[in-house]
N, C-alpha and C. Protein backbone atom coordinates (compact mmCIF):
# COMPACT_ATOMS: atom_id res chain seq x y z
N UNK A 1 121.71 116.97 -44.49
CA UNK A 1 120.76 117.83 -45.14
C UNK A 1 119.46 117.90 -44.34
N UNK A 2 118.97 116.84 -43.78
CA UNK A 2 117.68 117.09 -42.97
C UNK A 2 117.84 117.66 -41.84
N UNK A 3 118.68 117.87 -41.27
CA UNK A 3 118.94 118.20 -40.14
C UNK A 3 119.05 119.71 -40.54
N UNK A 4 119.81 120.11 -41.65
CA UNK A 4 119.28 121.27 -42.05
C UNK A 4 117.60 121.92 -42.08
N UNK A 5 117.19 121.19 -42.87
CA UNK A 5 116.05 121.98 -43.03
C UNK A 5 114.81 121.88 -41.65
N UNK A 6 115.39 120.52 -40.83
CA UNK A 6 114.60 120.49 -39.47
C UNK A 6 115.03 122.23 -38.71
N UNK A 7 116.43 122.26 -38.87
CA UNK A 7 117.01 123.54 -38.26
C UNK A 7 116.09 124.97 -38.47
N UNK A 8 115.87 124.69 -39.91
CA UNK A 8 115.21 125.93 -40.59
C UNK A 8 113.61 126.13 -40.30
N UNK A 9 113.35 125.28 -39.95
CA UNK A 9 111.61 124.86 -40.08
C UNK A 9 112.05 125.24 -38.79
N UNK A 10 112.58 124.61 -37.34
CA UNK A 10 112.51 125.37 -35.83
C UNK A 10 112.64 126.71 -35.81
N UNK A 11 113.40 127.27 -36.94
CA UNK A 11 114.25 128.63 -37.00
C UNK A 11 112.71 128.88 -36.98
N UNK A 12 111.90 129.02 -38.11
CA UNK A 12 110.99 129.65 -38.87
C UNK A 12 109.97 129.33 -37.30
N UNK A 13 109.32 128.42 -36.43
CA UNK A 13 108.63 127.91 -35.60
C UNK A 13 108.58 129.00 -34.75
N UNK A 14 110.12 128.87 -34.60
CA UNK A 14 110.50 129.75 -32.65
C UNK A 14 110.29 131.45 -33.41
N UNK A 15 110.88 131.92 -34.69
CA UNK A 15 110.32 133.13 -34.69
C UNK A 15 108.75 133.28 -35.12
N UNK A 16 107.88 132.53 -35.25
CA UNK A 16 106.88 132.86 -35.55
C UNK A 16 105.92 132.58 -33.88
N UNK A 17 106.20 131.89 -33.17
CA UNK A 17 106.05 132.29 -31.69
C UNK A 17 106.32 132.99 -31.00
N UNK A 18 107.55 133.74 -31.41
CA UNK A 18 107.90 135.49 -30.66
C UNK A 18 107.35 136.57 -31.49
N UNK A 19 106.71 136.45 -32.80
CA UNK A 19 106.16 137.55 -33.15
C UNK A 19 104.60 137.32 -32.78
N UNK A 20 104.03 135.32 -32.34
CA UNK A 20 102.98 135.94 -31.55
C UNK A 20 102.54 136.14 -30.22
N UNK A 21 103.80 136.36 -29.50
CA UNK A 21 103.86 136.55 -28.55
C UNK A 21 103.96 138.05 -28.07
N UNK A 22 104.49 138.58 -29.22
CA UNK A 22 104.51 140.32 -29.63
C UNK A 22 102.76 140.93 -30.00
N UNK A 23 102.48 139.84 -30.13
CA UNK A 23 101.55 140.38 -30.97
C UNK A 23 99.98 140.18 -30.33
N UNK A 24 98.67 140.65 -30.62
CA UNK A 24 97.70 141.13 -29.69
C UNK A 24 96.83 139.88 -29.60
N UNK A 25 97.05 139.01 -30.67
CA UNK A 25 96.51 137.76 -30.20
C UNK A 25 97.55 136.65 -29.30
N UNK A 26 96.76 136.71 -28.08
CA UNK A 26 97.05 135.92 -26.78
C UNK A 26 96.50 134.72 -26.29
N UNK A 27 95.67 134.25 -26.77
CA UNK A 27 95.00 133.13 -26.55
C UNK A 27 93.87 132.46 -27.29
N UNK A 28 93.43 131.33 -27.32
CA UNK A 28 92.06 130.81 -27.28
C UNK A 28 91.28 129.75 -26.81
N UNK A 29 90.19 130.14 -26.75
CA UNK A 29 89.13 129.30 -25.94
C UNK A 29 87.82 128.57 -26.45
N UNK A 30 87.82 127.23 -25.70
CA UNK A 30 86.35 126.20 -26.67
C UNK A 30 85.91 126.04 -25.25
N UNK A 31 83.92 126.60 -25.48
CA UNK A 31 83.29 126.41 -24.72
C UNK A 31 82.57 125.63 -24.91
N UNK A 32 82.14 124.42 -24.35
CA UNK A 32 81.68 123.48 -24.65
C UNK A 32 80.09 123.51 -23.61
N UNK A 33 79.01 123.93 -24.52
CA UNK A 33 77.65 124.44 -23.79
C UNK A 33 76.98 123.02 -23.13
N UNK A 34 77.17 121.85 -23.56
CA UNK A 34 76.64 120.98 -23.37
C UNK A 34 76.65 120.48 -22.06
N UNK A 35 77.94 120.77 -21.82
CA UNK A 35 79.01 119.94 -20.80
C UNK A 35 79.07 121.07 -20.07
N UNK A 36 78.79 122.31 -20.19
CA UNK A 36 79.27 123.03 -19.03
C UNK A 36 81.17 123.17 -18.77
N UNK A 37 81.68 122.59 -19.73
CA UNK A 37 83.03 123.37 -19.43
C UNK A 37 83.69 123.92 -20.58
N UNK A 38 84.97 124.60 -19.71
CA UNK A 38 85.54 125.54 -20.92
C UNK A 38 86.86 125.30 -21.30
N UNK A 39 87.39 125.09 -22.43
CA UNK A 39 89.00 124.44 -22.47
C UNK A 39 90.13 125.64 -22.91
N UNK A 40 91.11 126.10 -22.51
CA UNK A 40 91.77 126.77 -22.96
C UNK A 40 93.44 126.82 -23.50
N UNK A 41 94.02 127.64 -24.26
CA UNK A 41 95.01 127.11 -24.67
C UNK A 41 96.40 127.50 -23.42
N UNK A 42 97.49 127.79 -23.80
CA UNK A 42 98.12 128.24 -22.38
C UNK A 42 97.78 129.64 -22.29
N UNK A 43 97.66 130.18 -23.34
CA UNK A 43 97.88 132.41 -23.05
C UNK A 43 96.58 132.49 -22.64
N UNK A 44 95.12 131.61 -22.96
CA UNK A 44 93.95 132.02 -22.26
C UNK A 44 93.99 131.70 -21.10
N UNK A 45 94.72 130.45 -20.84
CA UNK A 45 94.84 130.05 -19.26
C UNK A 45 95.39 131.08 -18.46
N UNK A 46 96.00 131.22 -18.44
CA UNK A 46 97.35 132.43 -18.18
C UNK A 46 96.56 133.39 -17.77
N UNK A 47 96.08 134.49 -18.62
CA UNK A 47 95.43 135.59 -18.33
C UNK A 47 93.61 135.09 -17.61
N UNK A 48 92.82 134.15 -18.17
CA UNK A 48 91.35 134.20 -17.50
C UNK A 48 91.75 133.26 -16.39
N UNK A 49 92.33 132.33 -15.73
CA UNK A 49 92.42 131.74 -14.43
C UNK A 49 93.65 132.35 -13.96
N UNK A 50 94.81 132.99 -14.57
CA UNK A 50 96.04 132.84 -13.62
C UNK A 50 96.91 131.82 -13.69
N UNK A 51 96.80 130.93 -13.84
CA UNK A 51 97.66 129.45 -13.90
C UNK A 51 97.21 129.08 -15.18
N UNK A 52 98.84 129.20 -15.93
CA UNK A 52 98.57 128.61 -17.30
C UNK A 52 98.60 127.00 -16.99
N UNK A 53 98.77 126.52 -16.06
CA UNK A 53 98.72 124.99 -15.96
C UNK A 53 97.71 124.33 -16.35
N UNK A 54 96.33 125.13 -16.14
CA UNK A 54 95.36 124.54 -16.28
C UNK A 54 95.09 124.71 -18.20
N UNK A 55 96.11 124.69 -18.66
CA UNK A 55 96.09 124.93 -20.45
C UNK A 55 95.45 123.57 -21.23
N UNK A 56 94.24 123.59 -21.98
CA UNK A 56 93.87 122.05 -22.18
C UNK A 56 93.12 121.39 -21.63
N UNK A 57 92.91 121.31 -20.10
CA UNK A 57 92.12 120.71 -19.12
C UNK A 57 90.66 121.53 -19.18
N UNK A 58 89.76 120.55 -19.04
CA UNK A 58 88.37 121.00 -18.88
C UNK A 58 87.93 121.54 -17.87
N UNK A 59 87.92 122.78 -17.69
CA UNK A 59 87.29 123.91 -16.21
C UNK A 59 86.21 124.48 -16.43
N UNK A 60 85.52 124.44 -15.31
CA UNK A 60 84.33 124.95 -15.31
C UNK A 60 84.40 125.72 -14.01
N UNK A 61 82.61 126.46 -13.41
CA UNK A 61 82.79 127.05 -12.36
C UNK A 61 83.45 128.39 -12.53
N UNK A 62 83.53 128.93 -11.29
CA UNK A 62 84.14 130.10 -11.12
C UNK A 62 86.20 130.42 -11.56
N UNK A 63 86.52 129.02 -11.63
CA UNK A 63 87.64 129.58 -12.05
C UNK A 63 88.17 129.53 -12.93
N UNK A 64 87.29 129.19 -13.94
CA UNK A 64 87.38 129.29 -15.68
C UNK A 64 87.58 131.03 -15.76
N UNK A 65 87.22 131.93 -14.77
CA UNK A 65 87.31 133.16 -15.16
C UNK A 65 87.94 133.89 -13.77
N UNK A 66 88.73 132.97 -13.06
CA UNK A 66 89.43 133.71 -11.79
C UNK A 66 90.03 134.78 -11.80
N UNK A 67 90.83 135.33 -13.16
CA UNK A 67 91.62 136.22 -13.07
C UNK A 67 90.97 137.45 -14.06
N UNK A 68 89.26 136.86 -14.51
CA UNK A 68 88.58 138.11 -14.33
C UNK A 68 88.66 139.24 -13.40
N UNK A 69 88.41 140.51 -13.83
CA UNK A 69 88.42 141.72 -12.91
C UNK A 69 87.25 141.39 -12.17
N UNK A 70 87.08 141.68 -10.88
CA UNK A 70 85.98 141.70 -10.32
C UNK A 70 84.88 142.17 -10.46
N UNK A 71 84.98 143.39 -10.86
CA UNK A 71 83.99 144.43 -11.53
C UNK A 71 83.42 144.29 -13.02
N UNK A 72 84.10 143.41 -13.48
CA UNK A 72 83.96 143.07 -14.75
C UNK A 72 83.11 141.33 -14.84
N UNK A 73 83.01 140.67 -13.89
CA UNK A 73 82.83 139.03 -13.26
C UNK A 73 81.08 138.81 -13.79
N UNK A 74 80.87 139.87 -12.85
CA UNK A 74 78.98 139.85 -13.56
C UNK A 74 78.88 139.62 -14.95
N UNK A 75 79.03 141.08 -15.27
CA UNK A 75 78.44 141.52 -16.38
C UNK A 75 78.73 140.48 -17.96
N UNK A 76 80.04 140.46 -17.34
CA UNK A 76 80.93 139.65 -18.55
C UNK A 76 80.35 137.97 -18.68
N UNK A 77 79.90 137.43 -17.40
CA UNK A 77 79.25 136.16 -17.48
C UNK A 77 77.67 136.19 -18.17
N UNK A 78 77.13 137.47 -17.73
CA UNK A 78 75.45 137.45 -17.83
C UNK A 78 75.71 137.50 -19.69
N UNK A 79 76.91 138.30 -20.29
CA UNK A 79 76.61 138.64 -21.40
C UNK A 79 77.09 137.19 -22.13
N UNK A 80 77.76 136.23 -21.65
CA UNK A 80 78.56 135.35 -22.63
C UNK A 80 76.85 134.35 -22.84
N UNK A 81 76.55 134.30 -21.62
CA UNK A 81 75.46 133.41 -21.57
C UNK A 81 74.36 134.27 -22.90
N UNK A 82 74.07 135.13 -22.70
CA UNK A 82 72.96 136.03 -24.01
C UNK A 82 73.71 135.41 -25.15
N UNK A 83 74.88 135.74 -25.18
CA UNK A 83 75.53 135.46 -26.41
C UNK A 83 75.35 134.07 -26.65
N UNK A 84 75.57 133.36 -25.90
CA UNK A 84 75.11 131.55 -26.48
C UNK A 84 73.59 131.28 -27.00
N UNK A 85 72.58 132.58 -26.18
CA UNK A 85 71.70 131.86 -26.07
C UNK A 85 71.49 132.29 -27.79
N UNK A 86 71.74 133.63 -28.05
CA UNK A 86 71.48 133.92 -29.16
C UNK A 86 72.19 133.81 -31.03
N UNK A 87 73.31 132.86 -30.07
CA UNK A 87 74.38 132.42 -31.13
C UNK A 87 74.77 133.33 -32.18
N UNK A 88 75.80 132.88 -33.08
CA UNK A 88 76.27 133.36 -33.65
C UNK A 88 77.91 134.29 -33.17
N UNK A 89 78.08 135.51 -33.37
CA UNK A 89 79.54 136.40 -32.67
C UNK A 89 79.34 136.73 -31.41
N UNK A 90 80.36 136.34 -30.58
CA UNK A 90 80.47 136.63 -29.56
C UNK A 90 81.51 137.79 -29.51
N UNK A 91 81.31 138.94 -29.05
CA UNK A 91 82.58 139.37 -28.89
C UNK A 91 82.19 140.55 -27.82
N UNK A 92 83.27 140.55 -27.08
CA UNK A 92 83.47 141.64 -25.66
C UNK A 92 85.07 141.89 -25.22
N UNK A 93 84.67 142.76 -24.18
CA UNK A 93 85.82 143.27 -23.75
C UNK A 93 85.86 143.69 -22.63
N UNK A 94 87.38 143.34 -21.48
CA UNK A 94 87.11 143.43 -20.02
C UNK A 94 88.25 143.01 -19.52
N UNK A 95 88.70 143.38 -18.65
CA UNK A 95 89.74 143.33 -17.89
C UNK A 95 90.19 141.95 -16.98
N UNK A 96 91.58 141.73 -17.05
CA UNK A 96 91.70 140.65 -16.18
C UNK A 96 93.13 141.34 -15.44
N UNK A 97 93.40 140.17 -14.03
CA UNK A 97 94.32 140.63 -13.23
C UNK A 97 95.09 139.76 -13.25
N UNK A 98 96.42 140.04 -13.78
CA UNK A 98 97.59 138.90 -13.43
C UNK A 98 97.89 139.25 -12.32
N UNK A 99 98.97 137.69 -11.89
CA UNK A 99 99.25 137.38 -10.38
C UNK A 99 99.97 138.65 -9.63
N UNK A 100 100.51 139.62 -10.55
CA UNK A 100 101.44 140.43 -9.72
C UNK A 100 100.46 141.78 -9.89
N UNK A 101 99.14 141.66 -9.94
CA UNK A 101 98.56 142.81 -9.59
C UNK A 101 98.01 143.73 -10.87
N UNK A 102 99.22 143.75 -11.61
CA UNK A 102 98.51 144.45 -13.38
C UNK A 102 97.35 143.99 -14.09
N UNK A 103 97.11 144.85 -14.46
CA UNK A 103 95.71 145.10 -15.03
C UNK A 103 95.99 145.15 -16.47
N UNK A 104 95.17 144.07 -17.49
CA UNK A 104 95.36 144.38 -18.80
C UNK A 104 94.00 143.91 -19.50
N UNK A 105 93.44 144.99 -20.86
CA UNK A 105 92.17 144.58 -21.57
C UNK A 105 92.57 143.50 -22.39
N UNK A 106 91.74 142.55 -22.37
CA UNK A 106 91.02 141.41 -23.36
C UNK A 106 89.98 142.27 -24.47
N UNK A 107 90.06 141.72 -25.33
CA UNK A 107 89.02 141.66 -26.56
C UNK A 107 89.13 140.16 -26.72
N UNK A 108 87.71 139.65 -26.44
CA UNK A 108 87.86 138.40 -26.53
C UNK A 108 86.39 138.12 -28.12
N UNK A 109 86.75 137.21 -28.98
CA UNK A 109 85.77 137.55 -30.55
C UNK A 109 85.62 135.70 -30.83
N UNK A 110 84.83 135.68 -30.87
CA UNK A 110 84.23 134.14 -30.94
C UNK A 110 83.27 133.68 -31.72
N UNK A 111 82.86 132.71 -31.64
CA UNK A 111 81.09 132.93 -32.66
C UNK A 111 80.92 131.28 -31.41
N UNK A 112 79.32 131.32 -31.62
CA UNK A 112 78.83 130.09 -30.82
C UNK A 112 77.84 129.16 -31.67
N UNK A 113 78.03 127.69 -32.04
CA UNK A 113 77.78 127.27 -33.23
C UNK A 113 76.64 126.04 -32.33
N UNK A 114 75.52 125.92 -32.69
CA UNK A 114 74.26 125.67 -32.93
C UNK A 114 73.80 124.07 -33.18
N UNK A 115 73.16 123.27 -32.53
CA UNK A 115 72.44 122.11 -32.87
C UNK A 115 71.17 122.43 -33.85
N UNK A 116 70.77 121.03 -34.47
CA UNK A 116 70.09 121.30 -35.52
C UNK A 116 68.66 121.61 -34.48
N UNK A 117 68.50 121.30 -33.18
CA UNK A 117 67.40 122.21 -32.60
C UNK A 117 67.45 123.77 -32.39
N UNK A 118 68.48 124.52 -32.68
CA UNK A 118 69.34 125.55 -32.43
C UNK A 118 69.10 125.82 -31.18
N UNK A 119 69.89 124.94 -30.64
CA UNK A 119 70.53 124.92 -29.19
C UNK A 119 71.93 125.29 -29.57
N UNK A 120 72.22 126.01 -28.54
CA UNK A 120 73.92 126.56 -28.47
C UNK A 120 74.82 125.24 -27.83
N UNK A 121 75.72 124.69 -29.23
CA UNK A 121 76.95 123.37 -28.74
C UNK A 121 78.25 123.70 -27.97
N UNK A 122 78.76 124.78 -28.90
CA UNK A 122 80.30 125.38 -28.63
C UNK A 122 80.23 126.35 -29.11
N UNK A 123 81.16 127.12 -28.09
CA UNK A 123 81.52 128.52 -28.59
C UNK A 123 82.90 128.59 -28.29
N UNK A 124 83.53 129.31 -29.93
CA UNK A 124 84.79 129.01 -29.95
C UNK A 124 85.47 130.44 -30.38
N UNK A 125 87.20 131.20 -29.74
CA UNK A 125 87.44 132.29 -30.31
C UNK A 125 88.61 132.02 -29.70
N UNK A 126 88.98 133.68 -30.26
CA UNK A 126 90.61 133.99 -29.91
C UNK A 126 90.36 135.13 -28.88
N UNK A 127 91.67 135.61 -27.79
CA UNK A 127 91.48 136.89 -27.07
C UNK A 127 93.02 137.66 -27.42
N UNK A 128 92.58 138.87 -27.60
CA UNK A 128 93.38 139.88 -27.94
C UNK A 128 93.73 140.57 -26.84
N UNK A 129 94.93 141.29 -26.64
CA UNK A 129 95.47 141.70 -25.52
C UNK A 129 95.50 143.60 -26.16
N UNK A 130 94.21 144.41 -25.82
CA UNK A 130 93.92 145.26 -26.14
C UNK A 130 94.34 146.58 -25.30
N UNK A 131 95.75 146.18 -24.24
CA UNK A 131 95.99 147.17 -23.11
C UNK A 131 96.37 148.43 -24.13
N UNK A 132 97.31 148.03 -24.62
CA UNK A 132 97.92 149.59 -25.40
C UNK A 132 97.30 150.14 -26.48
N UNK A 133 96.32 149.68 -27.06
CA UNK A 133 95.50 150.32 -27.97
C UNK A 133 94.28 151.09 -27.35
N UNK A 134 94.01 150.11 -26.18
CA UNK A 134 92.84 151.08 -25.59
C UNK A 134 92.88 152.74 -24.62
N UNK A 135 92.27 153.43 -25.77
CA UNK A 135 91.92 154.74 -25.32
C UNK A 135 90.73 155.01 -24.28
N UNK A 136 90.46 154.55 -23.04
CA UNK A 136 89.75 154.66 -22.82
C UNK A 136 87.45 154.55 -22.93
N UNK A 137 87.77 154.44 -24.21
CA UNK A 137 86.00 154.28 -24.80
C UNK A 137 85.29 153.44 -24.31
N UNK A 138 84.58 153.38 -24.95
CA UNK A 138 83.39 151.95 -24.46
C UNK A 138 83.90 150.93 -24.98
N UNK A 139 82.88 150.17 -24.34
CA UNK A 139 83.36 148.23 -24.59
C UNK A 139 82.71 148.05 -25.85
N UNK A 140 83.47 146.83 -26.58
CA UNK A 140 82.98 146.26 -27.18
C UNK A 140 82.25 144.88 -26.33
N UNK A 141 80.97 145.22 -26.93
CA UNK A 141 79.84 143.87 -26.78
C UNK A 141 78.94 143.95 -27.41
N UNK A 142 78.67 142.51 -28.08
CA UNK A 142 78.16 142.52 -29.12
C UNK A 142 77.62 140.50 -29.06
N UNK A 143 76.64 140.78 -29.43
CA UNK A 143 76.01 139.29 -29.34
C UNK A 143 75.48 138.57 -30.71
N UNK A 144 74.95 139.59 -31.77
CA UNK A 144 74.69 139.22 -33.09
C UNK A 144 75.30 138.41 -33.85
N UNK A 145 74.59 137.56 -34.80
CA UNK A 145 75.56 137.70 -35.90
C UNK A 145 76.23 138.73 -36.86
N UNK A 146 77.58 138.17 -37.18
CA UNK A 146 78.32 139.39 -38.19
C UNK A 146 77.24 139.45 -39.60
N UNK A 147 77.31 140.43 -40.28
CA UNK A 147 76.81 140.77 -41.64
C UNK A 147 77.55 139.69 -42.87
N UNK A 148 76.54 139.46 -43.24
CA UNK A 148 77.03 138.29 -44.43
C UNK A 148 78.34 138.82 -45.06
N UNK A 149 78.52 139.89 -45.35
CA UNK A 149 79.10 140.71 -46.26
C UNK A 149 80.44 141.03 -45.73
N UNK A 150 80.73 141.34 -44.16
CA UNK A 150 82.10 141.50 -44.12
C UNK A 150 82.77 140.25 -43.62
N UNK A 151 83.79 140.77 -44.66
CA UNK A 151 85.02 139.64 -45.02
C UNK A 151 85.97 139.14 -43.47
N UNK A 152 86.47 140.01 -43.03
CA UNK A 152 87.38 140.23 -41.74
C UNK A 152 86.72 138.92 -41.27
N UNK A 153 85.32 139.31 -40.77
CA UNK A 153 84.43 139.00 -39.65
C UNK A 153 84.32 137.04 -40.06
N UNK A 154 84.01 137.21 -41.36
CA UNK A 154 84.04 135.49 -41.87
C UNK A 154 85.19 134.89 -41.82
N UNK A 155 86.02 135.66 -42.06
CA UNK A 155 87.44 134.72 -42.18
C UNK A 155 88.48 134.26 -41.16
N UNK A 156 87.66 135.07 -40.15
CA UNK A 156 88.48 135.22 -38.23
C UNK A 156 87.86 133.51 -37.79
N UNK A 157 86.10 134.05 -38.84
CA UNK A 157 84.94 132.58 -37.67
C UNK A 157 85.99 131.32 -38.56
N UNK A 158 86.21 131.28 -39.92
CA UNK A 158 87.08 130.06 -40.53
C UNK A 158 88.51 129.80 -39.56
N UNK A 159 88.82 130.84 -39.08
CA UNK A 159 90.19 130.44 -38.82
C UNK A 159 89.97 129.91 -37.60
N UNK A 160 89.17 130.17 -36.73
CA UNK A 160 89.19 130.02 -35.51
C UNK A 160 88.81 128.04 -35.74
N UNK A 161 88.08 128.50 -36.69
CA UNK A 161 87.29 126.42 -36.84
C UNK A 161 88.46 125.82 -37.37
N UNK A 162 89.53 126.43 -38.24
CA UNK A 162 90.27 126.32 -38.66
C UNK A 162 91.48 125.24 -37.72
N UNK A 163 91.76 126.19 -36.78
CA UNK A 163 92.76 125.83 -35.59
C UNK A 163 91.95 125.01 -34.88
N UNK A 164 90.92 124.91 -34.61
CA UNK A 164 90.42 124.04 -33.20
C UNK A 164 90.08 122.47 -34.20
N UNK A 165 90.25 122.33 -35.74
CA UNK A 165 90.20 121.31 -36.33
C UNK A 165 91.17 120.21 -36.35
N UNK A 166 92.18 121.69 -36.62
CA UNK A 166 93.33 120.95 -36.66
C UNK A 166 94.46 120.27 -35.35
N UNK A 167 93.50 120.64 -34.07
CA UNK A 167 94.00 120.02 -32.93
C UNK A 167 95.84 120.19 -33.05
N UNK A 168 95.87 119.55 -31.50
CA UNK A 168 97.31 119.51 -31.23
C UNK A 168 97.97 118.36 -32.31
N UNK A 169 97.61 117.19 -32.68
CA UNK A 169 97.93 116.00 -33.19
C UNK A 169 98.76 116.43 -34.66
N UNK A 170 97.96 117.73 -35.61
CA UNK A 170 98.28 118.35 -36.70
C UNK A 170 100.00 118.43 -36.25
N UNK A 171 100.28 118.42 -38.13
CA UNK A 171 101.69 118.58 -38.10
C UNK A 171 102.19 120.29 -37.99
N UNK A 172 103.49 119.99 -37.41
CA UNK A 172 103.47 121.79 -36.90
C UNK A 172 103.48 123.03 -37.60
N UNK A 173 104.07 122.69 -39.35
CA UNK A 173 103.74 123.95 -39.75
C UNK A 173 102.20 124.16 -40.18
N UNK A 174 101.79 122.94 -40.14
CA UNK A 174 99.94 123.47 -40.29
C UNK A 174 99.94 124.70 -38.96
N UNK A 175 100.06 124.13 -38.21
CA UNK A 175 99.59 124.72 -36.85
C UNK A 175 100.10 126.24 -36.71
N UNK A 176 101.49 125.75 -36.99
CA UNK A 176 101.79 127.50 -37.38
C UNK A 176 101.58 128.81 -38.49
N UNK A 177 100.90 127.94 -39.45
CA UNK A 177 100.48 128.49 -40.78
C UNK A 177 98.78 128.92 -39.90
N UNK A 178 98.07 128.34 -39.44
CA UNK A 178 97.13 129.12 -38.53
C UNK A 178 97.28 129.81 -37.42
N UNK A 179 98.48 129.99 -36.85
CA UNK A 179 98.85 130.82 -35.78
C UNK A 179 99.14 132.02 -36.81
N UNK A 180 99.67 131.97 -37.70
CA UNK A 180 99.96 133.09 -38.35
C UNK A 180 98.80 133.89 -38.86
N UNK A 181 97.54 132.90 -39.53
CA UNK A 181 96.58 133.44 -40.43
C UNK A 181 95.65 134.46 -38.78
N UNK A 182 95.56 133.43 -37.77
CA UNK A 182 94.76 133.92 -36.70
C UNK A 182 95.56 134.71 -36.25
N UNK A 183 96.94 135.31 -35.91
CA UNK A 183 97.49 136.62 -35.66
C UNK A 183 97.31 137.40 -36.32
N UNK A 184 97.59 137.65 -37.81
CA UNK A 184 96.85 138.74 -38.44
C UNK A 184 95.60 139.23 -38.61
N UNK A 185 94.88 138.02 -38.58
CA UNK A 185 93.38 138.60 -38.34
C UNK A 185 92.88 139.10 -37.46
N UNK A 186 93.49 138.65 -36.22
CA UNK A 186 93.39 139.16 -34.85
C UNK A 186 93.89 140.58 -35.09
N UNK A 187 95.08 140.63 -35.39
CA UNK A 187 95.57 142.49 -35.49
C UNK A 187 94.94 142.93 -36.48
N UNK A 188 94.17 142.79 -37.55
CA UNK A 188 93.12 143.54 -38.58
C UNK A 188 92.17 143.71 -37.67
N UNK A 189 91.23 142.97 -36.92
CA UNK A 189 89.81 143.62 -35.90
C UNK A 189 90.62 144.23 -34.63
N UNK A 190 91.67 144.55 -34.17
CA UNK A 190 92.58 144.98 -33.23
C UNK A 190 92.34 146.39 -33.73
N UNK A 191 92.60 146.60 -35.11
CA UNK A 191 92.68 147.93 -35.68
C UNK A 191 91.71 148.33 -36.37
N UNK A 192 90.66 147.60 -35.74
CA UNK A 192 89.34 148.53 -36.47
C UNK A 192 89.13 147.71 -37.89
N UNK A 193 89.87 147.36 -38.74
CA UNK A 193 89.76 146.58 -40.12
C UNK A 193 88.55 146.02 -40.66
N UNK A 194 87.35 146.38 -41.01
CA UNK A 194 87.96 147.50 -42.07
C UNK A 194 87.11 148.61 -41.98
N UNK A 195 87.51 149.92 -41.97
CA UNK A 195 87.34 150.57 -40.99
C UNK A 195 86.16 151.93 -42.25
């Protein structure tokens, strides 16, 4: 019988990793302001350095964002830094280059959380893989805090504290019960929600 329901619980695991692997949330990332480095999971590794190897390990420097677009390298650093300085949502959007040359948009949505001097500690989010939705428009960037009032926007910043609480150590359907809550929320601000 246990071996059953171990069966069922992997069943339920491995498809809830191919639907988020389908799906527009691709990664996330803890910036750690203090320390100067940045930790990522494997899909942020993957797409902002190129080598998901470095998944977990503390990077800093230029190749925390190697597989940034070039054209995108400035702007996207000058703004993360505003965004710490001024805490609260982080969120932007910008291109990175995988190893074989393709080009795909990030929406990357974060918030950056504050010492009681309000100094910027960590800044923590998910990145969305925004290639096929994007029509061409402008970027999202945005440095404020969200409005008390929308819901989406509060419940993305819980989930995100949510998952980075519950570390790797958490038992796995926790972990996947927040992969799930942070994929949908991710595809609700994917689609504008609420619009």
């Amino acid at each position: 019988m246990r071996s059953d329901v171990t069966h069922g619980f992997s069943e339920n695991v491995d498809r809830l990793r191919g639907a988020l692997e389908a799906s527009c949330v691709v990664g996330t990332w803890d910036w750690d302001h203090v320390r100067g480095v940045v930790t990522y999971d494997a899909g942020a590794a993957r797409l902002l350095t190129g080598d998901a190897a470095l998944a977990e390990r503390e990077i800093s420097g230029m190749s925390a964002a190697a597989a940034v677009h070039p054209d995108d390298r400035e702007w996207l650093a000058e703004h993360m830094r505003q965004a710490a300085r001024a805490g609260g949502l982080v969120l932007s959007e910008y291109r990175v280059i995988a190893p074989d040359g393709a080009v795909s948009w990030l929406l990357s949505r974060g918030r950056t959380y504050r010492d009681h001097f309000d100094r910027p500690l960590r800044s923590r989010g998910i990145l969305i893989d925004i290639t096929e939705m994007r029509d061409g428009g402008a970027r999202y960037v945005m440095g404020s805090a969200s409005q008390a009032g929308d819901p989406i926007e509060r419940a993305a910043d819980l989930a995100i504290a949510l998952k980075e609480t519950l570390g790797s150590d958490a038992p796995a359907e926790l972990r996947a019960a927040a992969d799930v809550l942070l994929f949908n929320l991710g595809h609700a601000i994917a689609q504008g929600w609420p619009s």
